[in-house]
N, C-alpha and C. Protein backbone atom coordinates (compact mmCIF):
# COMPACT_ATOMS: atom_id res chain seq x y z
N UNK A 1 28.45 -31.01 -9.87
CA UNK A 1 28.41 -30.66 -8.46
C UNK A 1 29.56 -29.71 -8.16
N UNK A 2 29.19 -28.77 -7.34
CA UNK A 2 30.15 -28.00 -6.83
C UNK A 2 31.39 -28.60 -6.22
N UNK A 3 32.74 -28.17 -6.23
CA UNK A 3 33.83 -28.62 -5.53
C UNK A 3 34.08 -27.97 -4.50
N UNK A 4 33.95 -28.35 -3.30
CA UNK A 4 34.19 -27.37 -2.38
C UNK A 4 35.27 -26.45 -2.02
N UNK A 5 36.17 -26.42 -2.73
CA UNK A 5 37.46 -25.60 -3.11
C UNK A 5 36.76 -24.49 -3.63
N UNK A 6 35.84 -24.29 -4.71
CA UNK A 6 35.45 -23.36 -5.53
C UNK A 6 34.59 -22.89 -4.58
N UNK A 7 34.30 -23.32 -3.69
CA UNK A 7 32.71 -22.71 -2.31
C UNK A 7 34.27 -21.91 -1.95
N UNK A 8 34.93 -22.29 -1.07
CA UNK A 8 35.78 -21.41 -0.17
C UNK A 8 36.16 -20.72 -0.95
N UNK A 9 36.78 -20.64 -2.10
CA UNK A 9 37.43 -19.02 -2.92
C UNK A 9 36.40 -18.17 -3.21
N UNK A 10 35.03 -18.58 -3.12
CA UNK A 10 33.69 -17.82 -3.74
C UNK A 10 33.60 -17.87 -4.99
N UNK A 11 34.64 -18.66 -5.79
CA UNK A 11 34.61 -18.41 -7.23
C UNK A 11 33.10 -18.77 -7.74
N UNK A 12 32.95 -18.03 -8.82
CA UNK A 12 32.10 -18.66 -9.53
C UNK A 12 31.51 -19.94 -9.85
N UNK A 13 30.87 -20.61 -9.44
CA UNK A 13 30.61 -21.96 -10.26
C UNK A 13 29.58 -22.16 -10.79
N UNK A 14 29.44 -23.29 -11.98
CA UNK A 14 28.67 -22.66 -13.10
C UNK A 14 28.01 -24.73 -12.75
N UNK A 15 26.84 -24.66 -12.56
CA UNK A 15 25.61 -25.80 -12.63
C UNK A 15 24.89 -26.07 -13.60
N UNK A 16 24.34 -27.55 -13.95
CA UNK A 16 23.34 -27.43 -15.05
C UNK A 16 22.00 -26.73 -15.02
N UNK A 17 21.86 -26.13 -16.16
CA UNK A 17 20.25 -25.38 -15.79
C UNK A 17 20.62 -24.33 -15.13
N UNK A 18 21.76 -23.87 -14.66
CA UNK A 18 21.76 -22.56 -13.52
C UNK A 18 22.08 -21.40 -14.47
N UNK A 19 21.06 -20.36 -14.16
CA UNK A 19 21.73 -19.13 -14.74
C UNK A 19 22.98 -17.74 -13.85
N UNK A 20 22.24 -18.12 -12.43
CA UNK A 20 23.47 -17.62 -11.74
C UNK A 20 23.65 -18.29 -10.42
N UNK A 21 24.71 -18.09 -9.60
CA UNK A 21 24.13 -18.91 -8.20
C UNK A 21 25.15 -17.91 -7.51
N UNK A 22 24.91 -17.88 -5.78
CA UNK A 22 25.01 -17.01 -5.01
C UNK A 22 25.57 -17.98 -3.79
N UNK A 23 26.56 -17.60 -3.37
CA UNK A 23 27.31 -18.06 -2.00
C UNK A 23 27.22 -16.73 -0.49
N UNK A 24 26.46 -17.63 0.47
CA UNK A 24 25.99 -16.50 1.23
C UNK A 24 27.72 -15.81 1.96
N UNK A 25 27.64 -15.03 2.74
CA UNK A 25 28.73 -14.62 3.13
C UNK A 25 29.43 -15.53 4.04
N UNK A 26 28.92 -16.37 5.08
CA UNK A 26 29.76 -17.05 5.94
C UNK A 26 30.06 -18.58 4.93
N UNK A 27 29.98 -18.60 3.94
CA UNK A 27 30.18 -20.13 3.21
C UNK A 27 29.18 -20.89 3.70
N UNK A 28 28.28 -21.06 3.98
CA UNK A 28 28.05 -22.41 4.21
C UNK A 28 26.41 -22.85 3.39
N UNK A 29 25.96 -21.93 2.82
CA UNK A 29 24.55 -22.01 1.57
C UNK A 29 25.25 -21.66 0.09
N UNK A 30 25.12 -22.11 -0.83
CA UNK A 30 25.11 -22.16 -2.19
C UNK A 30 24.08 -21.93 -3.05
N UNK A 31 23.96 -21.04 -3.28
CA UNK A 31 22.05 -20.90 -3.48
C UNK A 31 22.17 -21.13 -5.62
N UNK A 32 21.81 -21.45 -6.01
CA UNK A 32 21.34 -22.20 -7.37
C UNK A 32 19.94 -21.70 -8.03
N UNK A 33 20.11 -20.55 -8.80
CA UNK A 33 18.63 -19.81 -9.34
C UNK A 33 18.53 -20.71 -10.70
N UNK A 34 17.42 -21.02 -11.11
CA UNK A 34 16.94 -21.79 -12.61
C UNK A 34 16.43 -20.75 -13.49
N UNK A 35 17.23 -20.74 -14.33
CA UNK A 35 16.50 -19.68 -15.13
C UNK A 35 15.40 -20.11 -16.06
N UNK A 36 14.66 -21.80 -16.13
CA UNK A 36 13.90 -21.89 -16.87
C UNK A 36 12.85 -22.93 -15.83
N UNK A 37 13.17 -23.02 -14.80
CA UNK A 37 12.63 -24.05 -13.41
C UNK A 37 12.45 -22.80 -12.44
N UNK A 38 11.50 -22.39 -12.02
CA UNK A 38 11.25 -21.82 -10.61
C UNK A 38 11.51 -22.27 -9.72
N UNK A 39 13.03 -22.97 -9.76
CA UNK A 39 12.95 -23.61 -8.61
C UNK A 39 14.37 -23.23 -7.58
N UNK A 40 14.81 -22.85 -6.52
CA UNK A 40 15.85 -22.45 -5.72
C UNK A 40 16.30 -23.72 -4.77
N UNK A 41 17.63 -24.26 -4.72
CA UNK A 41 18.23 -24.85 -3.85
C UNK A 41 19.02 -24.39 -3.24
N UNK A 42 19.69 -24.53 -2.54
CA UNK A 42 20.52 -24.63 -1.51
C UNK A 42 21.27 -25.86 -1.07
N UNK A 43 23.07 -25.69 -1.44
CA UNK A 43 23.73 -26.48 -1.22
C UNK A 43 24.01 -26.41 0.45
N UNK A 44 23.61 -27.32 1.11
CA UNK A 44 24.30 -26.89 2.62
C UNK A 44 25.85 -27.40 2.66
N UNK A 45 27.17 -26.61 2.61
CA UNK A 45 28.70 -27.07 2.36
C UNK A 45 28.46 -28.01 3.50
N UNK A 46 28.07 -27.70 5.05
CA UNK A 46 28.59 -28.43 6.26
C UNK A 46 27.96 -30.15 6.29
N UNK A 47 26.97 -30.23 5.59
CA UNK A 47 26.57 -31.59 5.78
C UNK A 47 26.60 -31.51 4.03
N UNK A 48 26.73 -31.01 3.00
CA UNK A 48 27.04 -31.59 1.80
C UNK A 48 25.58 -32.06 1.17
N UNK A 49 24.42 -31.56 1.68
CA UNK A 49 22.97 -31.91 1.22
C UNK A 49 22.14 -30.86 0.57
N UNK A 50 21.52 -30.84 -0.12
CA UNK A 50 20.55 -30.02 -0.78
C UNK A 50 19.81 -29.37 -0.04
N UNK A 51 19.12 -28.82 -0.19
CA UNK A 51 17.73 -28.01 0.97
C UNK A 51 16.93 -27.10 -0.29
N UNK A 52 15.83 -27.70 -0.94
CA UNK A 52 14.33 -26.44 -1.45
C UNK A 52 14.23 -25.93 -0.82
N UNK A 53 13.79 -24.82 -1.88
CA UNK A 53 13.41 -23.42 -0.44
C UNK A 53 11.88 -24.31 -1.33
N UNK A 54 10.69 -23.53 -0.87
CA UNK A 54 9.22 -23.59 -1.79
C UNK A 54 9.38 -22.84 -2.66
N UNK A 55 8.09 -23.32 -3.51
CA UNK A 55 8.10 -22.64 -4.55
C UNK A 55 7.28 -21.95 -4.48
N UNK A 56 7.15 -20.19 -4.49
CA UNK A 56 6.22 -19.69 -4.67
C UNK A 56 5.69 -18.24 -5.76
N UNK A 57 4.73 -18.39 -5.72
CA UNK A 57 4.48 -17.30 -7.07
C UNK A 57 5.60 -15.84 -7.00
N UNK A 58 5.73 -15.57 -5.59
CA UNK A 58 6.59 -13.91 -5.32
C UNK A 58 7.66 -14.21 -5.72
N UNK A 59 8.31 -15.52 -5.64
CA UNK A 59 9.64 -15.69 -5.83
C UNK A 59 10.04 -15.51 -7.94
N UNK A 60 10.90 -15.06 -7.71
CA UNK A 60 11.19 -15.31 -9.06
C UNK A 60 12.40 -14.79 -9.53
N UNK A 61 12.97 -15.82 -10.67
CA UNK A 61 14.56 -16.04 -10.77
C UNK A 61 14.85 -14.25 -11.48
N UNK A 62 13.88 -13.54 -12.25
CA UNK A 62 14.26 -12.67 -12.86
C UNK A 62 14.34 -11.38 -12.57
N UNK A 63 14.40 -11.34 -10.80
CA UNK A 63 14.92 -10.62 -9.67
C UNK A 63 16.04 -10.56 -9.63
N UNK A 64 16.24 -9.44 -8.47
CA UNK A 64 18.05 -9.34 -7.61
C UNK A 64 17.29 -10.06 -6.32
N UNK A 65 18.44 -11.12 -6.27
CA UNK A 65 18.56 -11.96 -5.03
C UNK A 65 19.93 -11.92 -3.99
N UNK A 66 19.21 -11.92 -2.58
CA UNK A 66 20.67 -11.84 -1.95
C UNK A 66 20.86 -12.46 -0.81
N UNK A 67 22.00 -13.54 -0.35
CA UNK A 67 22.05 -15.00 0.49
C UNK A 67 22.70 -14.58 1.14
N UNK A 68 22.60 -15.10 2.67
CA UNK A 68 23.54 -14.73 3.83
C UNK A 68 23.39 -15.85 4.26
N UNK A 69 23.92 -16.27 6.08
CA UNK A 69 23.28 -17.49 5.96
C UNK A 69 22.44 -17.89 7.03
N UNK A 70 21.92 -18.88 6.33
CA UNK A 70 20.05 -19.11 7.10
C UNK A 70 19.47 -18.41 6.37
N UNK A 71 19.05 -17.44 6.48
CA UNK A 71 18.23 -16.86 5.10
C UNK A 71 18.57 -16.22 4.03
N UNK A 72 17.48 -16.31 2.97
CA UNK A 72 17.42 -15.79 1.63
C UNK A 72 17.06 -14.60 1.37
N UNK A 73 17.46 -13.96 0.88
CA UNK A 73 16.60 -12.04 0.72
C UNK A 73 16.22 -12.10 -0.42
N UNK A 74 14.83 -11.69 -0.60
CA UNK A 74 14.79 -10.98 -2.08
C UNK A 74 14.01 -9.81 -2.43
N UNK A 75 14.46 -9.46 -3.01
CA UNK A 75 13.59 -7.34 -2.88
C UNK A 75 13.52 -7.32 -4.51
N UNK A 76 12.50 -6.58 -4.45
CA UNK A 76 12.12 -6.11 -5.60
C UNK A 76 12.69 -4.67 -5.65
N UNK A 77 11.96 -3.92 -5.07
CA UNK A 77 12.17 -2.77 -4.66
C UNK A 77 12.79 -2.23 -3.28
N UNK A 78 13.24 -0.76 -3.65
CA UNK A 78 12.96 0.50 -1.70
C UNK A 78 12.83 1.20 -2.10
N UNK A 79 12.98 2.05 -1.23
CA UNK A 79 12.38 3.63 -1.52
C UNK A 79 13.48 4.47 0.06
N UNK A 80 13.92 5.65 -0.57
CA UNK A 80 14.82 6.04 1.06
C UNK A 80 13.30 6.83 1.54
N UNK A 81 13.30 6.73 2.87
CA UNK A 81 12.62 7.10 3.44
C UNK A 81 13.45 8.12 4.73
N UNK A 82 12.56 8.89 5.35
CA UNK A 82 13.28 10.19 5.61
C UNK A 82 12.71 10.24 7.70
N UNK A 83 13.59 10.80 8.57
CA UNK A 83 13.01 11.06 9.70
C UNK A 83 13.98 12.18 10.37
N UNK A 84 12.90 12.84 11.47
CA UNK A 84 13.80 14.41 12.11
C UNK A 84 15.62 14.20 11.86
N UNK A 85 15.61 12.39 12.53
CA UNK A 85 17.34 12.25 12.79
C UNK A 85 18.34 11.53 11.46
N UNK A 86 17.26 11.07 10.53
CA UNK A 86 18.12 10.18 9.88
C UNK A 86 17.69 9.86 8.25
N UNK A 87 18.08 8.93 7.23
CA UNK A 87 17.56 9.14 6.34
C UNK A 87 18.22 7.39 6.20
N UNK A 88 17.33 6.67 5.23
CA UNK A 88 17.57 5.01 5.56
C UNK A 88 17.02 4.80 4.62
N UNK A 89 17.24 3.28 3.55
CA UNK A 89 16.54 2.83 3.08
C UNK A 89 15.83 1.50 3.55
N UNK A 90 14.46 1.74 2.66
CA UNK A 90 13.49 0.66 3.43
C UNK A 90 12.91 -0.35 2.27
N UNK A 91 12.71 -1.42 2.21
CA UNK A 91 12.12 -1.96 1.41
C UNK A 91 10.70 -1.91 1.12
N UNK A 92 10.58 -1.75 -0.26
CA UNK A 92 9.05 -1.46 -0.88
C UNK A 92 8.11 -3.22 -1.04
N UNK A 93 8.89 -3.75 -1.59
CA UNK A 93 8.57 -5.02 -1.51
C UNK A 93 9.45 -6.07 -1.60
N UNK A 94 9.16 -6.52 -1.17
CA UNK A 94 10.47 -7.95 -0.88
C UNK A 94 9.61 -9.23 0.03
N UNK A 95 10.49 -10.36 0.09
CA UNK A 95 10.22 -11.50 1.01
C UNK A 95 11.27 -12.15 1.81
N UNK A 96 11.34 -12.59 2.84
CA UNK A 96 12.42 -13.71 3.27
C UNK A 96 12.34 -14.69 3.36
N UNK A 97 12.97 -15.92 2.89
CA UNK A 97 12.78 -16.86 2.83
C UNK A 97 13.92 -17.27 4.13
N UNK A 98 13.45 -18.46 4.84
CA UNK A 98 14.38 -19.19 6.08
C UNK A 98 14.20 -20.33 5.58
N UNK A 99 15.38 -20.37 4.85
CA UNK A 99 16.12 -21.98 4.20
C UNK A 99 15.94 -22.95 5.72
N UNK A 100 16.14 -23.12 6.66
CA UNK A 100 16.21 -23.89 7.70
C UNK A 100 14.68 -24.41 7.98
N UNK A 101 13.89 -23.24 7.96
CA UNK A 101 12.32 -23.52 8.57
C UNK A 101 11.51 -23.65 6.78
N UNK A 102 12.07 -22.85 5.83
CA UNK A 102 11.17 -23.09 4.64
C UNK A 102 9.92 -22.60 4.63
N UNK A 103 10.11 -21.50 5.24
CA UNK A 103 9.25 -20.36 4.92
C UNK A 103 9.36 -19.26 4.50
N UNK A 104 8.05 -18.47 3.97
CA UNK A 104 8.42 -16.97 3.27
C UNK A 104 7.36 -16.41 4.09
N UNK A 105 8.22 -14.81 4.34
CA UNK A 105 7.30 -14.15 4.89
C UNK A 105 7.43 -12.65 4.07
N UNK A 106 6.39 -11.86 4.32
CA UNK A 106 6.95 -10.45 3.49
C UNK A 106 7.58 -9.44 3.95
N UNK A 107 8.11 -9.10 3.81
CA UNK A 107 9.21 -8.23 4.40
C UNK A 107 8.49 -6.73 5.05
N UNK A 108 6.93 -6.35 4.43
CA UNK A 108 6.73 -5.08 5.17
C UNK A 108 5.75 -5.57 6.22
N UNK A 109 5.60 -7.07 6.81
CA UNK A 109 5.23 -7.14 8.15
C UNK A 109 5.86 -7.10 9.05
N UNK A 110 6.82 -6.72 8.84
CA UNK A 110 8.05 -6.74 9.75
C UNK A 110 8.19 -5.15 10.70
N UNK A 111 8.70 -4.94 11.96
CA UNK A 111 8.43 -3.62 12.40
C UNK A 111 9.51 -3.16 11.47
N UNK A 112 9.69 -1.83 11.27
CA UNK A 112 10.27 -0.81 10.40
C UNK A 112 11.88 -0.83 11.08
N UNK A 113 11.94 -0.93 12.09
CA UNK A 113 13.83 -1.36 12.48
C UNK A 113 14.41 -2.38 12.08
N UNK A 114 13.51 -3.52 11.76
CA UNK A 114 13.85 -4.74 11.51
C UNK A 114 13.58 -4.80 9.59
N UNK A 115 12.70 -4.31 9.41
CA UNK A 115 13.14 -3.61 7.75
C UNK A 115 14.72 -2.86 7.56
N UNK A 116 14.80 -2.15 8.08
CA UNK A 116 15.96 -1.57 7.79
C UNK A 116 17.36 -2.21 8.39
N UNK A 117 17.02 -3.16 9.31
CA UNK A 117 18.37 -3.70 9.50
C UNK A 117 18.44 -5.28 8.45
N UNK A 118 17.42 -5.57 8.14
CA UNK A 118 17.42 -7.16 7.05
C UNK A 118 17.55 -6.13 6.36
N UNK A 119 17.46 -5.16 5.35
CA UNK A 119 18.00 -4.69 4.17
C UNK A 119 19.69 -4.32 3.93
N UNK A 120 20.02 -3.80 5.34
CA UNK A 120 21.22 -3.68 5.49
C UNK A 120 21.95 -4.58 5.46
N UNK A 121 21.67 -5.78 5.79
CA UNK A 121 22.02 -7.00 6.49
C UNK A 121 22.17 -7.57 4.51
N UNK A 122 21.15 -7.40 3.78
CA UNK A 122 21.46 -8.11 3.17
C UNK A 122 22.09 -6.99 1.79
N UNK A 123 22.30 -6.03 1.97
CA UNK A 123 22.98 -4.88 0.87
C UNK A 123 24.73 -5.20 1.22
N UNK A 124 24.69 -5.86 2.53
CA UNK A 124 26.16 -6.67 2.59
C UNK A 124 26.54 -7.81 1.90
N UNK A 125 24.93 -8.42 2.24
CA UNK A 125 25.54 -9.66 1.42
C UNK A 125 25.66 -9.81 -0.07
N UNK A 126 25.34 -8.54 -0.74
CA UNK A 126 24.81 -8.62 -1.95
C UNK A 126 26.53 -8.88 -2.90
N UNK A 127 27.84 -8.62 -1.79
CA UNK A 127 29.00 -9.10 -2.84
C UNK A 127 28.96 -10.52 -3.34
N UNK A 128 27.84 -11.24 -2.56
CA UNK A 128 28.02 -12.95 -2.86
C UNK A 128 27.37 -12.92 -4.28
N UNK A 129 26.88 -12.30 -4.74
CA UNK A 129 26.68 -12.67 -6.37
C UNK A 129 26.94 -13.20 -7.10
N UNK A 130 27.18 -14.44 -8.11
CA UNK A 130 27.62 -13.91 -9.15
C UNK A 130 27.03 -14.28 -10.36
N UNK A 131 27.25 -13.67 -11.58
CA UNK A 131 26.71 -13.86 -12.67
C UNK A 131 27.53 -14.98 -13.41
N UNK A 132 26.53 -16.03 -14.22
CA UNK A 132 27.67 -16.50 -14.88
C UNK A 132 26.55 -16.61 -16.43
């Protein structure tokens, strides 16, 4: 089990079965990828309890994943996309998962401002990484 000393420094911490795990930016999700289990948890630090996300076929550990908190990001792909005023990237395919509600939705039903600000949103969070 994680020590919660190692949650607040962001250090690395290394789980059974885990091939990498991800601390969202405000501390308070621990996210736990299986590299041989399809399966994603979530440590909640503030009450100290577990939380599944589902399991579903889009999801998969042998992605880039990226945790903030309350939700999960995961993109496969983007593509920059271009307009008269501006130039942005948008996601090609991806999903969000809401650890709280435990749902996935896909990321290009979303209106196109709200694509580009959850990508942004989560190209921040993407320092919570880490490999171990």
């Amino acid at each position: 089990m994680a020590r919660l000393a190692d949650i607040n420094r962001r250090a690395p911490i290394v789980a059974q079965n885990t091939s990498f795990c991800a601390l969202s930016p405000g501390g308070r999700h621990l996210a736990f990828f299986r590299s041989f289990n399809p399966q994603t948890s979530f440590l909640d630090t503030a009450t100290h309890t577990i939380v599944e996300i589902p399991i579903s076929p889009e999801l998969s550990t042998s992605k880039m994943l990226w945790l903030r908190d309350e939700l999960y990001f995961y993109y496969t792909t983007w593509e920059v996309r271009q307009t008269p005023d501006r130039e942005y990237n948008a996601p090609t395919n991806g999903w969000i998962v809401d650890v709280s509600a435990r749902t996935i939705q896909d990321i290009k039903a979303l209106p196109p401002d709200i694509q580009s600000l959850t990508l942004t949103q989560a190209e921040s969070a993407s320092e919570a990484i880490y490999n171990i």
